[in-house]
Each structure stands twice: as C-alpha cells, then as structure tokens.
N, C-alpha and C. Protein backbone atom coordinates (compact mmCIF):
# COMPACT_ATOMS: atom_id res chain seq x y z
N UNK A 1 2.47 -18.07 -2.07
CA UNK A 1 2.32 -18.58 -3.42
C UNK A 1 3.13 -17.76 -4.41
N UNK A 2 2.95 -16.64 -4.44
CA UNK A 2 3.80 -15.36 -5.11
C UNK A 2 5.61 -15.03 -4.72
N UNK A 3 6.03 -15.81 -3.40
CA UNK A 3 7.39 -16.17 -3.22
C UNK A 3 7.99 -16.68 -4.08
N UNK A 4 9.57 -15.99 -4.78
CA UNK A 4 9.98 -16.43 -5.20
C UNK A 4 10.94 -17.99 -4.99
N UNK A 5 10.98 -18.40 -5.79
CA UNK A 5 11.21 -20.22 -5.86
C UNK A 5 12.38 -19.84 -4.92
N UNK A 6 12.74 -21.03 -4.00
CA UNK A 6 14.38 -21.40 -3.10
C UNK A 6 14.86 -21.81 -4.17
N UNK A 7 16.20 -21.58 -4.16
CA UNK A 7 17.22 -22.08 -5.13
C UNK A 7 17.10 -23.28 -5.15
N UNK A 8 17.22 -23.91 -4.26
CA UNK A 8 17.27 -25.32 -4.58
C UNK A 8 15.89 -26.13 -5.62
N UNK A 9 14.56 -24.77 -5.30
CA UNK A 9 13.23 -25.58 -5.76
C UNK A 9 13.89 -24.80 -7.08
N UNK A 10 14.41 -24.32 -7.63
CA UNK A 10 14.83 -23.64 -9.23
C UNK A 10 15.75 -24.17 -9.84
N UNK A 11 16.35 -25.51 -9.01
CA UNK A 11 17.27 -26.22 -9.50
C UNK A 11 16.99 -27.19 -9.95
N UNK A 12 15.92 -27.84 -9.24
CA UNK A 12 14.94 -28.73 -9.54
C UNK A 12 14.11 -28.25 -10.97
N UNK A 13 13.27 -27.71 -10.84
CA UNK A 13 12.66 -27.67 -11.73
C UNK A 13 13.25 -27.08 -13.49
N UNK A 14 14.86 -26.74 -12.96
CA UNK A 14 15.53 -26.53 -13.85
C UNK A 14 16.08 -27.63 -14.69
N UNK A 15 16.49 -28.69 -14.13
CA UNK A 15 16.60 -30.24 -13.90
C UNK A 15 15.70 -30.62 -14.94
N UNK A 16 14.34 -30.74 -14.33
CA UNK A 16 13.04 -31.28 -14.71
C UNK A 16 13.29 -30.32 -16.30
N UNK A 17 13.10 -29.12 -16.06
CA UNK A 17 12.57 -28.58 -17.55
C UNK A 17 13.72 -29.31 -18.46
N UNK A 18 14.98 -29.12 -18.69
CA UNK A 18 16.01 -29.88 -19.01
C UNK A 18 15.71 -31.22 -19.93
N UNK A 19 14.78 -31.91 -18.78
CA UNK A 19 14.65 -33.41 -19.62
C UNK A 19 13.52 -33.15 -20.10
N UNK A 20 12.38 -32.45 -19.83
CA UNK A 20 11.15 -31.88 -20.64
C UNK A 20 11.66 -31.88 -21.94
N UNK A 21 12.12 -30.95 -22.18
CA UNK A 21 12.96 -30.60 -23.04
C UNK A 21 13.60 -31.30 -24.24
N UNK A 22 14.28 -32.63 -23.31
CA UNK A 22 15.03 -33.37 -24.23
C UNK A 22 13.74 -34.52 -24.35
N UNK A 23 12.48 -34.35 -24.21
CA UNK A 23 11.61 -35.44 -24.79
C UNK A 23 10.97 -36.06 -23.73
N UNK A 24 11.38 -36.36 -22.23
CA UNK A 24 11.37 -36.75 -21.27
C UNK A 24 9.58 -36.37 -20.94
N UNK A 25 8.52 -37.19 -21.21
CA UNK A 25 7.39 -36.83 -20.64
C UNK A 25 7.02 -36.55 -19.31
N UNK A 26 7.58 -37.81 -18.57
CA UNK A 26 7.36 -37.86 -17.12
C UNK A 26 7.95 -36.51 -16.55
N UNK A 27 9.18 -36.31 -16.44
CA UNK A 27 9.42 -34.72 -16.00
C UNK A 27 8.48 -33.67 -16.37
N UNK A 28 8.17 -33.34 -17.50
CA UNK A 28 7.21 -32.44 -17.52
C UNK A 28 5.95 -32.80 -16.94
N UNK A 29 5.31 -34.02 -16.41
CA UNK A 29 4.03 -34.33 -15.76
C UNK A 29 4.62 -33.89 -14.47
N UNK A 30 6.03 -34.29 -13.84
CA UNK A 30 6.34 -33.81 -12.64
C UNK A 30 6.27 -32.14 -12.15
N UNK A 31 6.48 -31.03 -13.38
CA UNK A 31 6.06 -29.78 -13.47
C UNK A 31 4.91 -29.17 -12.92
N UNK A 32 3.57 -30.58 -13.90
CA UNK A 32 2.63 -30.15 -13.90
C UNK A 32 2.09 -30.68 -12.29
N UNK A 33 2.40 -31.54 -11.81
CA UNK A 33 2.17 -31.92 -10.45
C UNK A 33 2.23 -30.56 -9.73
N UNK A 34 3.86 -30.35 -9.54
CA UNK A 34 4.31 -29.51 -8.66
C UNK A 34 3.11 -27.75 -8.95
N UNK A 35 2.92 -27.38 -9.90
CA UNK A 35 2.17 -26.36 -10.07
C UNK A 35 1.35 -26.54 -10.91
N UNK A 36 -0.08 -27.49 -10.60
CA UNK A 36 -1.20 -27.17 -11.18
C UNK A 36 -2.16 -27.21 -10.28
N UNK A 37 -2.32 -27.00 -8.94
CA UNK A 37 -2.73 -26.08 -7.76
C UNK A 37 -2.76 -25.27 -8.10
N UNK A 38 -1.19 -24.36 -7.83
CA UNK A 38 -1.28 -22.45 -8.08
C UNK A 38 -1.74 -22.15 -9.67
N UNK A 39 -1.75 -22.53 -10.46
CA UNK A 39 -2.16 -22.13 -11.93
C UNK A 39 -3.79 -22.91 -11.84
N UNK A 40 -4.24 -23.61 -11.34
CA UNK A 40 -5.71 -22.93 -11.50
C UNK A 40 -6.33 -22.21 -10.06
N UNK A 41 -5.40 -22.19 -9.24
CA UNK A 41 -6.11 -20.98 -8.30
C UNK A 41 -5.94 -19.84 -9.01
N UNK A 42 -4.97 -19.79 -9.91
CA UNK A 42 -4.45 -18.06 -10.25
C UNK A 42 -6.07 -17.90 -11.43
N UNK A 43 -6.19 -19.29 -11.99
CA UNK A 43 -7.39 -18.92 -13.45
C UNK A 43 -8.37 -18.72 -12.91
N UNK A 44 -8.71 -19.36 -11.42
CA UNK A 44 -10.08 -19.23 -10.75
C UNK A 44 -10.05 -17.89 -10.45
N UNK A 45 -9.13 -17.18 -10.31
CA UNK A 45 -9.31 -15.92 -9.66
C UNK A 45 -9.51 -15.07 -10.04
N UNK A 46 -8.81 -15.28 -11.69
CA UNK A 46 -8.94 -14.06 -12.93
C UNK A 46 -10.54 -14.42 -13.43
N UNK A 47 -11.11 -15.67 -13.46
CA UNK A 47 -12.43 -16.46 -14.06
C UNK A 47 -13.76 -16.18 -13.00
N UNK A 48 -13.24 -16.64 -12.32
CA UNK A 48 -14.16 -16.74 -11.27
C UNK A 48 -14.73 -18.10 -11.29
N UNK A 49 -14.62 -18.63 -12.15
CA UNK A 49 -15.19 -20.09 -12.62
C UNK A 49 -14.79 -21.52 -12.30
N UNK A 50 -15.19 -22.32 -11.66
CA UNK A 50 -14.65 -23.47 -11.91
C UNK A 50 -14.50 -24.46 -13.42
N UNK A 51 -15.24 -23.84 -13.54
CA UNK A 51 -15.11 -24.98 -15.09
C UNK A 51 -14.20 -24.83 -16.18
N UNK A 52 -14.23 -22.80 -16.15
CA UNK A 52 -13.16 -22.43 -17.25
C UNK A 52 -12.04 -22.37 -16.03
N UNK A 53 -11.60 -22.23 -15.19
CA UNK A 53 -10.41 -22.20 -14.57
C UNK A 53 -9.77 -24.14 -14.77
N UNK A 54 -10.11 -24.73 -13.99
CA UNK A 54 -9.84 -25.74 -15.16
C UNK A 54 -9.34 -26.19 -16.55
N UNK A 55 -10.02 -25.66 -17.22
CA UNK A 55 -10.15 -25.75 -18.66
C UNK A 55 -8.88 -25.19 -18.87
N UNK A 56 -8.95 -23.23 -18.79
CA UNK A 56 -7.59 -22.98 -18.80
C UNK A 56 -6.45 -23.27 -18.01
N UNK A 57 -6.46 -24.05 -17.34
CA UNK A 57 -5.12 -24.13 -16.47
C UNK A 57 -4.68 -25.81 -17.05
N UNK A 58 -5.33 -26.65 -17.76
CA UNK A 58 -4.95 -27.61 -19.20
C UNK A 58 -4.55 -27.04 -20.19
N UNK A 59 -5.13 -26.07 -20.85
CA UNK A 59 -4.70 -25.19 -21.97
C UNK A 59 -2.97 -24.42 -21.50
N UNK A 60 -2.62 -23.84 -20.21
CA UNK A 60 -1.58 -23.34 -20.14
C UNK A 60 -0.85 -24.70 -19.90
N UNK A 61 -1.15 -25.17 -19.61
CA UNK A 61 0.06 -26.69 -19.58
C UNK A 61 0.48 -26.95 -20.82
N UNK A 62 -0.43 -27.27 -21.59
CA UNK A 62 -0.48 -27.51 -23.01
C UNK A 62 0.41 -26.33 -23.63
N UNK A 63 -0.23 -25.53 -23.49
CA UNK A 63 0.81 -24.21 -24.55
C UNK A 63 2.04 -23.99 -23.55
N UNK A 64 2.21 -24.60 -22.66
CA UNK A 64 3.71 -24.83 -22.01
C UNK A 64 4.69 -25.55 -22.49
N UNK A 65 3.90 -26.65 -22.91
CA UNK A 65 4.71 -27.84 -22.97
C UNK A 65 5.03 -27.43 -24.80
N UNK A 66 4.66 -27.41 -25.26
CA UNK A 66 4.81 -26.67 -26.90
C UNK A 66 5.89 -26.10 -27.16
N UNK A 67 5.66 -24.39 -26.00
CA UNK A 67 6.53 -23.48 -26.31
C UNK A 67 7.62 -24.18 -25.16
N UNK A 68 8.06 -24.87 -24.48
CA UNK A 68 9.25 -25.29 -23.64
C UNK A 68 10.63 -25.47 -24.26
N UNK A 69 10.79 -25.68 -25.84
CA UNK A 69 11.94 -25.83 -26.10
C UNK A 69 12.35 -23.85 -26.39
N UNK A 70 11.42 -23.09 -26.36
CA UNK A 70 12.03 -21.47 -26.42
C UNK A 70 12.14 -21.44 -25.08
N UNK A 71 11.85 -22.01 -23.95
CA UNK A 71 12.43 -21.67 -22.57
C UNK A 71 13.86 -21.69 -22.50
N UNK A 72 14.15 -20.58 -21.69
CA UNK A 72 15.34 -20.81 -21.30
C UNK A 72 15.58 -21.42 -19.28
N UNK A 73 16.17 -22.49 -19.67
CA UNK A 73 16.39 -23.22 -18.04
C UNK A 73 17.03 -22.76 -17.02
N UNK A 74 17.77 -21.63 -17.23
CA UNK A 74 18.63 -20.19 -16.25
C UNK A 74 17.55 -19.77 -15.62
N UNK A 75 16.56 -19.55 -16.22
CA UNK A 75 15.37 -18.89 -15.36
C UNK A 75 14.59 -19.12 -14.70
N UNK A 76 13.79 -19.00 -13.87
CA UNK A 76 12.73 -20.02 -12.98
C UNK A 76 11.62 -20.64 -13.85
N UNK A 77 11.39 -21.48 -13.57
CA UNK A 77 9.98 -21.77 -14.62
C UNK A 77 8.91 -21.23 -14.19
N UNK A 78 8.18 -21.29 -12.99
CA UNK A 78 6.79 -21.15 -12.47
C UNK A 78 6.65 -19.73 -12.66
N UNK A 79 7.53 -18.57 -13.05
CA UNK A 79 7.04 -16.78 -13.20
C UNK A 79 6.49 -17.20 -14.61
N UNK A 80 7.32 -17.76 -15.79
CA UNK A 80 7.27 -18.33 -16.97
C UNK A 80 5.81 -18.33 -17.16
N UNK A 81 5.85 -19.74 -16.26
CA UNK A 81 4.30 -20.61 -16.49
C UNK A 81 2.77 -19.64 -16.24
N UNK A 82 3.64 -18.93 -15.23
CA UNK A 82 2.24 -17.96 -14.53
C UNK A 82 1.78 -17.18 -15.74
N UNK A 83 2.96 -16.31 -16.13
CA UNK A 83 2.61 -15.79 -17.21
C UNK A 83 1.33 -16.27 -18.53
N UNK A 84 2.03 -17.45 -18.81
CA UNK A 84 0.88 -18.29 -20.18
C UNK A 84 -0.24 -18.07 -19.24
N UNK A 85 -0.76 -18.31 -18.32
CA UNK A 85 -2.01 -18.68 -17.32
C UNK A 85 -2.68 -17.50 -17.51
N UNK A 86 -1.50 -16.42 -17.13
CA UNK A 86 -2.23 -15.07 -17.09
C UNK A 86 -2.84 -14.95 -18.53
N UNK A 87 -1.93 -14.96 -19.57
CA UNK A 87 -2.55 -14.27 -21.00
C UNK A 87 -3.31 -15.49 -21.25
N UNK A 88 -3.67 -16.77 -20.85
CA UNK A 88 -3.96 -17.55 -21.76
C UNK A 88 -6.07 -17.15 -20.91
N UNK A 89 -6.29 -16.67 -19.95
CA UNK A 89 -7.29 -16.28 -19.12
C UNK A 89 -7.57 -15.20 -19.37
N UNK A 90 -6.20 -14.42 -19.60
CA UNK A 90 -7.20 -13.04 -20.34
C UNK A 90 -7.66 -13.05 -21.17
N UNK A 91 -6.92 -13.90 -22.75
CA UNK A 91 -7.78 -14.02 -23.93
C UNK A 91 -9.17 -14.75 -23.57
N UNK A 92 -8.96 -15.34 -22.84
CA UNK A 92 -10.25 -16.28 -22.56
C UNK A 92 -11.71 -15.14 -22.22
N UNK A 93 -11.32 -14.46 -21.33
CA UNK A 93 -12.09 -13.03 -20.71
C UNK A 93 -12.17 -12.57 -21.99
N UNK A 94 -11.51 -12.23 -22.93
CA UNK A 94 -11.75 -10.88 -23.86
C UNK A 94 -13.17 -12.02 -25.15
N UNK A 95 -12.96 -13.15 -25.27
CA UNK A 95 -13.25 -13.92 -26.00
C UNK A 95 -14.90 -14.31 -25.46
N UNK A 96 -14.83 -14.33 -24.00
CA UNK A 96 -16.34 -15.05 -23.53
C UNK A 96 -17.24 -13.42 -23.77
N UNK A 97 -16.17 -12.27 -23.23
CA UNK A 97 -17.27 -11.15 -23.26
C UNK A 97 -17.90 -10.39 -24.82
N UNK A 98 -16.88 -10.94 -25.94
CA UNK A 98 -17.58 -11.27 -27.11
C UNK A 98 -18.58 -11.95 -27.37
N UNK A 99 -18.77 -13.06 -26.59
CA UNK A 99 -19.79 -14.06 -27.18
C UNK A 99 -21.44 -13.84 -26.39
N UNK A 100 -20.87 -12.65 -25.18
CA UNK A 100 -22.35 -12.94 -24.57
C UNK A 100 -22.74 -13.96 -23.82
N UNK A 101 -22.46 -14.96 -23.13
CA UNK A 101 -23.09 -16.43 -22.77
C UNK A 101 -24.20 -15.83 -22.09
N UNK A 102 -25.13 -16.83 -22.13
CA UNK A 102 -26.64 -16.81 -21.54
C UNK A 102 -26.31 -16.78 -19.94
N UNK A 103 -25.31 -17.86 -19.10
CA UNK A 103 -25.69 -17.68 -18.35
C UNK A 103 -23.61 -18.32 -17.36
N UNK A 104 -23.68 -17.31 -16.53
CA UNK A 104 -22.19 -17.46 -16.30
C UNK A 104 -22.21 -17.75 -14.90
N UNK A 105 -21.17 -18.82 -14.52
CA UNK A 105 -21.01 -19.13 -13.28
C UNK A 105 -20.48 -17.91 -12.04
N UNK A 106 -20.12 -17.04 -12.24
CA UNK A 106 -19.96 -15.81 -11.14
C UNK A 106 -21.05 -15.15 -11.58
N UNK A 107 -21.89 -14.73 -12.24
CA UNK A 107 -22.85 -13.74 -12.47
C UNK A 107 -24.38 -14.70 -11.95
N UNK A 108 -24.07 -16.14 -11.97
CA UNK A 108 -25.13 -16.66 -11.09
C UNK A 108 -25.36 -16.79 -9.74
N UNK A 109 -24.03 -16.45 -9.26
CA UNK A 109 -24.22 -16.24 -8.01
C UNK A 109 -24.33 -17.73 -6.93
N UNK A 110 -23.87 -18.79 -7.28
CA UNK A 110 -24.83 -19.97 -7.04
C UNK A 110 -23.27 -19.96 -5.46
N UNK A 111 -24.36 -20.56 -4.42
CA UNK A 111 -24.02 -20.50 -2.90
C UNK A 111 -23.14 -22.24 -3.23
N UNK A 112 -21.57 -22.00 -2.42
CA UNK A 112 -21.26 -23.38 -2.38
C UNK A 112 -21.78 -24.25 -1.24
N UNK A 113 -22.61 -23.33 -0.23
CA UNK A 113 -23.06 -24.19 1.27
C UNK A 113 -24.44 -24.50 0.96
N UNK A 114 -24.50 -25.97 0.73
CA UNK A 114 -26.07 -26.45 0.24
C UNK A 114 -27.02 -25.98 1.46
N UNK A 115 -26.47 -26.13 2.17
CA UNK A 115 -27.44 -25.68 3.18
C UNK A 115 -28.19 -24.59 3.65
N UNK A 116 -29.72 -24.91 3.54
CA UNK A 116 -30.44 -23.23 3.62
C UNK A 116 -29.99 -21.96 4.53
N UNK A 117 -30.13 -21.32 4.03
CA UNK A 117 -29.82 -19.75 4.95
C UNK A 117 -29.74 -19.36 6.41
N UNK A 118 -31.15 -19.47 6.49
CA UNK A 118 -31.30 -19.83 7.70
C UNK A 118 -30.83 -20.97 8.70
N UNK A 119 -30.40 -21.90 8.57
CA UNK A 119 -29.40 -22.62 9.67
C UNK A 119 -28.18 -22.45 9.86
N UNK A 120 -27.59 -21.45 8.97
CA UNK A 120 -26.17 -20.89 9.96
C UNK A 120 -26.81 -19.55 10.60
N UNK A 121 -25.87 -19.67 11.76
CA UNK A 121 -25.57 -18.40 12.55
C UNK A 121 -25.70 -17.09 11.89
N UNK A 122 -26.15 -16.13 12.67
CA UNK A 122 -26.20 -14.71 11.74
C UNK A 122 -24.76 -14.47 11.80
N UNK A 123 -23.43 -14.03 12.66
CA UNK A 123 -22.17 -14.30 11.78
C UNK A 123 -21.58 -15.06 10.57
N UNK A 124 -21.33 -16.09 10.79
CA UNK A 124 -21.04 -17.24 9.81
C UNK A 124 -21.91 -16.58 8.15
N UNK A 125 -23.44 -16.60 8.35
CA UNK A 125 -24.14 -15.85 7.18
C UNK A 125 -23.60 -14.40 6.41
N UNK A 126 -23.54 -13.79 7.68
CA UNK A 126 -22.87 -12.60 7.19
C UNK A 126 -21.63 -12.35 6.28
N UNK A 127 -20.88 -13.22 7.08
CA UNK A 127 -19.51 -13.96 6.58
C UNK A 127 -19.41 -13.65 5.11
N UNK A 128 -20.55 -14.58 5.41
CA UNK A 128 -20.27 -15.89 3.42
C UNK A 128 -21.28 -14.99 2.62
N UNK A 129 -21.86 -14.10 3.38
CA UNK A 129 -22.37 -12.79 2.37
C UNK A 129 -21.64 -11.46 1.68
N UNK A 130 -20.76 -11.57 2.69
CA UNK A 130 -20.02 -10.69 2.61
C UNK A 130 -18.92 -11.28 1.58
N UNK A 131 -17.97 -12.26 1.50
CA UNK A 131 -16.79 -12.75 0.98
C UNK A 131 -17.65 -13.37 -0.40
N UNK A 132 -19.44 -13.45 -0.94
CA UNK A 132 -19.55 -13.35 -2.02
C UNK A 132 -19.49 -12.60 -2.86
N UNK A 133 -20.19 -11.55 -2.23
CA UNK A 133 -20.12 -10.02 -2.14
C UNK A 133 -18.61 -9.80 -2.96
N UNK A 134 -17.84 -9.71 -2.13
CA UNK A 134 -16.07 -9.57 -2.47
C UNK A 134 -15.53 -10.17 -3.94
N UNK A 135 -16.24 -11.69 -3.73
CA UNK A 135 -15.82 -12.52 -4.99
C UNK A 135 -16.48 -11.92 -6.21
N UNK A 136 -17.77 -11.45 -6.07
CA UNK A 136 -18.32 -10.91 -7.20
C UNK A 136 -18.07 -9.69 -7.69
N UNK A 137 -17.58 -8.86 -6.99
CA UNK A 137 -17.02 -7.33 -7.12
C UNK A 137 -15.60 -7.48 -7.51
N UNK A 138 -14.74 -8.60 -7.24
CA UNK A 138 -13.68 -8.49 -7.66
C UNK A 138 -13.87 -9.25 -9.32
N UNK A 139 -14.84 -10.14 -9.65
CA UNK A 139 -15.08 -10.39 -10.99
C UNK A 139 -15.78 -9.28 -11.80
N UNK A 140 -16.31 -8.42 -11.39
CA UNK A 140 -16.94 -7.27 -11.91
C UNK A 140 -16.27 -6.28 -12.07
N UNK A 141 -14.10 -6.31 -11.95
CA UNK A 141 -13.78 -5.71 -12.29
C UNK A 141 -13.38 -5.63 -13.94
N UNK A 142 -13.01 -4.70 -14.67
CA UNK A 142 -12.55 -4.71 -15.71
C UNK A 142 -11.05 -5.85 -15.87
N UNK A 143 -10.94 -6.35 -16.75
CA UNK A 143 -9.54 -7.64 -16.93
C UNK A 143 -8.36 -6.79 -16.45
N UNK A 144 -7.86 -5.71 -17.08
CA UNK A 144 -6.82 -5.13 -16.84
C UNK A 144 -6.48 -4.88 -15.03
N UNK A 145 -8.05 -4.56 -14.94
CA UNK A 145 -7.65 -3.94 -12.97
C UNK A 145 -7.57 -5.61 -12.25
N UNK A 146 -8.63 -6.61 -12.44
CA UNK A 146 -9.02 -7.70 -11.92
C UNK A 146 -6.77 -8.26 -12.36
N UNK A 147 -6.62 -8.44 -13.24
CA UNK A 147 -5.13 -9.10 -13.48
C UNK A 147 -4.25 -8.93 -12.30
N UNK A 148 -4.25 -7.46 -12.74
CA UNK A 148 -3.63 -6.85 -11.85
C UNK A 148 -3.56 -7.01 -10.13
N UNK A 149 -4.81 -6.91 -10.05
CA UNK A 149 -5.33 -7.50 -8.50
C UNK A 149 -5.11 -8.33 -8.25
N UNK A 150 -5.69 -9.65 -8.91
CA UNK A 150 -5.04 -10.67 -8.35
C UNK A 150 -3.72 -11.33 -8.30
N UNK A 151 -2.76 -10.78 -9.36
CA UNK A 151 -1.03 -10.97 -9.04
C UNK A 151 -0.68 -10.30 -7.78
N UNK A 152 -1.24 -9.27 -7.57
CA UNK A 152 -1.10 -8.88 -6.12
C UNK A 152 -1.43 -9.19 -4.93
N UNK A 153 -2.52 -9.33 -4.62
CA UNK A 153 -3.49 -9.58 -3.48
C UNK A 153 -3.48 -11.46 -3.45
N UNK A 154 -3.27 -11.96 -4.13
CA UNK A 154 -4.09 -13.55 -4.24
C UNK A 154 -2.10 -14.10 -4.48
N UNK A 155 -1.46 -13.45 -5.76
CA UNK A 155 -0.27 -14.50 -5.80
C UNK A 155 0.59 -13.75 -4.86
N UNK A 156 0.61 -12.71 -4.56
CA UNK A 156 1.94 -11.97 -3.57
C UNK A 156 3.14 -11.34 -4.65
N UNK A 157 2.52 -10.97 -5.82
CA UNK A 157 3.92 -10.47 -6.15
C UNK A 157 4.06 -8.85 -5.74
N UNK A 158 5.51 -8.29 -6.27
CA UNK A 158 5.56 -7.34 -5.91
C UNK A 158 4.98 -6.36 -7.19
N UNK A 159 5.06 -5.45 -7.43
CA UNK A 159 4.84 -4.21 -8.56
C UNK A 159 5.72 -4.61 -9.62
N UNK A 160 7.19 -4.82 -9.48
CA UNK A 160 7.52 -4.90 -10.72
C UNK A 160 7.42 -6.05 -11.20
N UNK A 161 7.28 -7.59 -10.20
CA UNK A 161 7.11 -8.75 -10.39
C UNK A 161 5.22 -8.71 -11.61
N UNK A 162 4.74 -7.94 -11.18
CA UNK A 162 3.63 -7.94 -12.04
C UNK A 162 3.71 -7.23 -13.09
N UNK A 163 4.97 -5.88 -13.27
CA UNK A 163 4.77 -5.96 -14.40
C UNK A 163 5.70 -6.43 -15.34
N UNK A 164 6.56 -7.48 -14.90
CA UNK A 164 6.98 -8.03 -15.79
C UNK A 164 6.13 -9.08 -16.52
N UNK A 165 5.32 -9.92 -15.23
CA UNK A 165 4.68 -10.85 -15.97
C UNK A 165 3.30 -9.87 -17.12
N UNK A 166 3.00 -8.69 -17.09
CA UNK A 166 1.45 -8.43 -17.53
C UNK A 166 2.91 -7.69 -18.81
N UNK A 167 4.03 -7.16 -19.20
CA UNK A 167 4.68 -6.52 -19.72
C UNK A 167 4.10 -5.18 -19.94
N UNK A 168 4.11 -4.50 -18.43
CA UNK A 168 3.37 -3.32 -18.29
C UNK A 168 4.60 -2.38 -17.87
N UNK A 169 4.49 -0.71 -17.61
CA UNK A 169 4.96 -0.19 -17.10
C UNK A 169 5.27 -0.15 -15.60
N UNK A 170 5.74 0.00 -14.77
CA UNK A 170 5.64 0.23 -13.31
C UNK A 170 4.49 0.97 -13.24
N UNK A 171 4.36 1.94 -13.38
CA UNK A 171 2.91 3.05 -13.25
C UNK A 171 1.66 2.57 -13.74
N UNK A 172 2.18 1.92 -14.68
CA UNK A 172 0.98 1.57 -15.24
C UNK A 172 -0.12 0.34 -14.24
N UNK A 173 0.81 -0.39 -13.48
CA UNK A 173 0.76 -1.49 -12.79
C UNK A 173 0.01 -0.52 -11.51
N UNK A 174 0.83 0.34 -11.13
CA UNK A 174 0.10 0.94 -9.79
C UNK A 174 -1.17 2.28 -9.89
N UNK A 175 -1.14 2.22 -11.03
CA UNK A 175 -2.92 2.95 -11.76
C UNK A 175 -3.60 2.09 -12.05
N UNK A 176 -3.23 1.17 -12.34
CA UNK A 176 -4.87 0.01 -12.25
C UNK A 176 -4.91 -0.70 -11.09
N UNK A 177 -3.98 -0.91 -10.15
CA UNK A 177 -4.29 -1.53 -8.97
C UNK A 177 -5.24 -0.28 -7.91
N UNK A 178 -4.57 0.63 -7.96
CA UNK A 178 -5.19 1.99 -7.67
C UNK A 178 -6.67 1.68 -7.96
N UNK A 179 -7.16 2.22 -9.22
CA UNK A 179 -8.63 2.04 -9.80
C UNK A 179 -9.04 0.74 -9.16
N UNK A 180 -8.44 -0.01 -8.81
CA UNK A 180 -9.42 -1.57 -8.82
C UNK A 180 -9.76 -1.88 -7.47
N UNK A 181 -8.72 -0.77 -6.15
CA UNK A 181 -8.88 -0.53 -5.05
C UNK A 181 -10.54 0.08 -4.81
N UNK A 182 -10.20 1.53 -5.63
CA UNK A 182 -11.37 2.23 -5.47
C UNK A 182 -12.60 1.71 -5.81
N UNK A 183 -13.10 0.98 -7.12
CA UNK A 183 -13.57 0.50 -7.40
C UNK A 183 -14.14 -0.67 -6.43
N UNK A 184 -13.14 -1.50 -5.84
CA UNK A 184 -13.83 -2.25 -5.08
C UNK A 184 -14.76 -1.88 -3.48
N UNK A 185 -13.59 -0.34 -3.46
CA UNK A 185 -14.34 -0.02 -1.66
C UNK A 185 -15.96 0.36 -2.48
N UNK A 186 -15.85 1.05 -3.25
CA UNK A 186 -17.40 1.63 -3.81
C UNK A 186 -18.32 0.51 -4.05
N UNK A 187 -18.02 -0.78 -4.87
CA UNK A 187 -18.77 -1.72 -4.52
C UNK A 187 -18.83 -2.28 -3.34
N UNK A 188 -18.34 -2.03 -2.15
CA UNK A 188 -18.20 -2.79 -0.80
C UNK A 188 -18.91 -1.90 0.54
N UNK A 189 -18.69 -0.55 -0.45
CA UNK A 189 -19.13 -0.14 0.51
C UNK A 189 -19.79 -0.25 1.94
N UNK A 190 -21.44 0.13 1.50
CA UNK A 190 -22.31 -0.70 2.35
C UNK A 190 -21.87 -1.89 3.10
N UNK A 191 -21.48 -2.77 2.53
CA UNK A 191 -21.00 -3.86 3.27
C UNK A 191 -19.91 -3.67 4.30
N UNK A 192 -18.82 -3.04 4.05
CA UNK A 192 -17.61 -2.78 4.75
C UNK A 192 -18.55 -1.61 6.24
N UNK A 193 -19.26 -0.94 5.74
CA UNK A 193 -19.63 -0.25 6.76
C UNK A 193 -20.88 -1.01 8.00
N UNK A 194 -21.16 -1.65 7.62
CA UNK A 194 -21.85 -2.91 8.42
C UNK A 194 -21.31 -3.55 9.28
N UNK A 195 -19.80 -3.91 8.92
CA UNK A 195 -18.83 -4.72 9.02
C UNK A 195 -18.16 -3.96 10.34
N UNK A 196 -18.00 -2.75 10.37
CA UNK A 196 -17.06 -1.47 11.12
C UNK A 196 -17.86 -1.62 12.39
C-alpha cells in the first residue's frame, strides 16, 4: 500500500488530475475510486473508528478536490492525498480529545465476532484477544507516535517518506517511532509473553 506508484499508475492519475483540474468531475470520482480504500484504511488506523474513519476519508476528498488546482501534476497524487488524510485525522484526534465524548468506539472495546466467547477454539480466542489487545494499545498511543506508526507499519513507507508527509525531521520521525515501539511492547507485554 505504501509502494511507490509505477510510472505508468502516475501517469494515469496525472492524466486524471489534469482534467480534475480543468473541471472534469468524473476524473476526479475516478481518483476517488482508485484510492478511497487506502485513505480510509489509513483514517481507520490513525481513528480506530469506523464511523469517523469514514467521515474523514469524505472530508479528505473534499479538501482534495478544493485544494487540486494548487496541485502540481509532475508529482504523484496519492503521497499528496495521504498527506490531507493524515492532517485532516490528526486535527480530528486533537479536536475529539478536546471535547471529551461520553463514549468512543475503540475505548468500547465492542468484539466484531457476534458470536459468544466460548464457541471459538481457545487459539482462534486467543488470537482475536490478543490482535484487540494490539488494536487498542496502538490507539492508546499519543497522535504524534500512533501517525507515525502507522505510515510505517500499516502504509510501508520508508523514514523519510514519513517525514515528508508528517513535515518532520528524519530524527524526529525515528524518536517517536522508537517511543511508540516501547510503548507498545510495555502494553503487550503480558500478552507477547503468553504468546512465546
């Protein structure tokens, strides 16, 4: 997912932005086809949420399609696009943890297998205890380390590919991935040692 575009897919969508550009709706719906998969896996990941990952990954389309005539078409679009996704999810994070909500879809914890506990296998259980476990510790990181993490671990970029998109330092990029490592073995602990 974090691979950079084949030339040919950067020609295309260079194409496409082009007539975006010149007014052309349908091309830009063709954009949003081609990458609105990876832009709300990337919001689910920073969110944890289905509802606001969603939400924001309409909102970065939207503030795409706006700011598209300051694009420049030399460049790939989808690092571009990732980018809005990223800041448009972090403001979102800095904005919900202002408000307090009563009650939040990763902090509820709610199981996607309707099915009671007890009828899977003690592997399989363990499993999906464990990889909630994971999902919730990686939302329980701070925005800066969680960003960071997931441009790495979830989209595949490299260090400087993240910090171009976060407009971070190199170091700066590999001290919060650092912290968000540690951070996560300490919440995993226990679990990881179960696991061994």
């Amino acid at each position: 997912m974090g691979a950079p575009a084949k030339p040919h897919e950067h020609q295309e969508d260079a194409v496409l932005v082009r007539k975006a550009q010149e007014g052309d709706v349908d091309a830009f719906e063709s954009l949003v086809r081609e990458y609105q998969q990876m832009i709300y896996a990337l919001c689910r990941h920073l969110t944890g949420a289905h509802q606001s990952a969603d939400d924001l990954a309409q909102e970065t389309f939207i503030k795409a399609y706006f700011a598209l005539a300051k694009f420049d078409s030399r460049w790939p679009f989808y690092p571009w696009l990732r980018r809005i996704a990223v800041n448009t999810s972090l403001n979102y994070l800095k904005a919900r943890r202002r408000e307090r909500p009563l009650l939040d879809e990763a902090a509820a914890g709610r199981r996607d297998d309707s099915r009671p506990a007890q009828d899977l296998p003690q592997a399989r259980l363990e499993q999906a205890e464990f990889e909630e476990k994971f999902r919730r510790s990686i939302a329980s990181l701070p925005d800066e380390q969680k960003s960071v993490f997931v441009l790495r671990f979830d989209e595949g970029l490299s260090y400087e590919e993240i910090a171009r998109t976060l407009d971070l330092p190199h170091g700066t990029v590999m001290s919060r991935l650092n912290r968000a490592r540690q951070k996560l073995r300490a919440l995993l602990a226990d679990s990881l040692e179960r696991r061994a």
